[in-house]
Protein backbone atom coordinates (compact mmCIF):
# COMPACT_ATOMS: atom_id res chain seq x y z
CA UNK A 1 99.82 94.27 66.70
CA UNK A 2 103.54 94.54 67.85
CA UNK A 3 103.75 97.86 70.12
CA UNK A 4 106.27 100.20 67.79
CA UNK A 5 108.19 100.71 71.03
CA UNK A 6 109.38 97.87 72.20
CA UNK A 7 111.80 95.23 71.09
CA UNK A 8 110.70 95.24 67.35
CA UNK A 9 111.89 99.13 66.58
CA UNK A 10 114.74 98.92 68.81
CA UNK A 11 118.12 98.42 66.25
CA UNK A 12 119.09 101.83 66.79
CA UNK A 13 119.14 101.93 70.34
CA UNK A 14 121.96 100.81 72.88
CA UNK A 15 121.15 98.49 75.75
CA UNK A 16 121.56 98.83 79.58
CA UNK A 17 125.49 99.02 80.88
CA UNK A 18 127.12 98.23 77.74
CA UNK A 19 129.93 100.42 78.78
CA UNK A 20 131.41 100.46 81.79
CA UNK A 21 131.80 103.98 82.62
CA UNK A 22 129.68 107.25 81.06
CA UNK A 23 131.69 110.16 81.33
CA UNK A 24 129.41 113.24 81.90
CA UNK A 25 130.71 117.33 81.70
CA UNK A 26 129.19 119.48 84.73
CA UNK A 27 126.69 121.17 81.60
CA UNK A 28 125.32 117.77 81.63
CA UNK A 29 124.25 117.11 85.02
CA UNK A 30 121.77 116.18 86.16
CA UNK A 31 122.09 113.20 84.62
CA UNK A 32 119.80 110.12 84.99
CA UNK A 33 119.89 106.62 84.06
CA UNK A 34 118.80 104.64 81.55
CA UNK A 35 120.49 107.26 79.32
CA UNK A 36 119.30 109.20 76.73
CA UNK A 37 119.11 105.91 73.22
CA UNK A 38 118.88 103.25 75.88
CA UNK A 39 116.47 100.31 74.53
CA UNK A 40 112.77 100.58 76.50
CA UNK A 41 112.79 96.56 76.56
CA UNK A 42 116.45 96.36 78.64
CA UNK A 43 115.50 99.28 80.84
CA UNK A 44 114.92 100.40 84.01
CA UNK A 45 113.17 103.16 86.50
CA UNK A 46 114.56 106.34 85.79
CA UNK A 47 116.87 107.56 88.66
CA UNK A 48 118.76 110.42 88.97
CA UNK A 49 122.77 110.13 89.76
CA UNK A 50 123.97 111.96 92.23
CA UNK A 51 127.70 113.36 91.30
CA UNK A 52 129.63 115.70 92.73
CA UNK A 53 130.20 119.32 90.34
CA UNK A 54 133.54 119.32 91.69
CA UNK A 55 134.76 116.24 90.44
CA UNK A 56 133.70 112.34 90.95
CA UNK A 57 131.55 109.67 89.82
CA UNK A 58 128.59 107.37 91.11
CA UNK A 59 127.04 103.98 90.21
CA UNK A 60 123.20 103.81 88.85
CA UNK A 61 121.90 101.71 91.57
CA UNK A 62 119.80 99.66 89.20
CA UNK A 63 122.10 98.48 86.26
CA UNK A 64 125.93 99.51 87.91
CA UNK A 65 126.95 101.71 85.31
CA UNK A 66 129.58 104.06 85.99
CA UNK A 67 128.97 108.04 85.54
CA UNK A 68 132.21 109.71 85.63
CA UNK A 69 132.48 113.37 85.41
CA UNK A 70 135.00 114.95 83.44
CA UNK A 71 137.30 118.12 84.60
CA UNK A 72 136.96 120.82 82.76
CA UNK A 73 140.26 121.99 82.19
């Protein structure tokens, strides 16, 4: 019996790092990665990102994505 979530119901999900940067609002954080619609079969541990409230970004350690934050102007 194929396991409902891995790889065979996965069509609707993204995978890991397809973009290069996520950019993030402060009402967001904290933010982790894998990111919320991230495929379970092309994941990783989850791991918060540390970035800075007033302004920055930070690499997921795992996979190298980018979380930006945006300035809320």
């Amino acid at each position: 019996m194929v396991n409902p979530d891995t790889a065979a119901n996965q069509s609707n999900y993204s995978q890991s790092n397809t973009k290069s940067a996520v950019e993030v609002k402060a009402t967001d954080l904290p933010i982790h990665c894998p990111v919320e619609g991230t495929s379970l079969w092309n994941s990783h541990p989850r791991v918060y990102i540390p970035v800075n409230e007033n302004g920055g970004e930070s690499k997921c350690p795992y996979c190298g994505t980018m979380f930006k934050l945006l300035s809320e102007k």
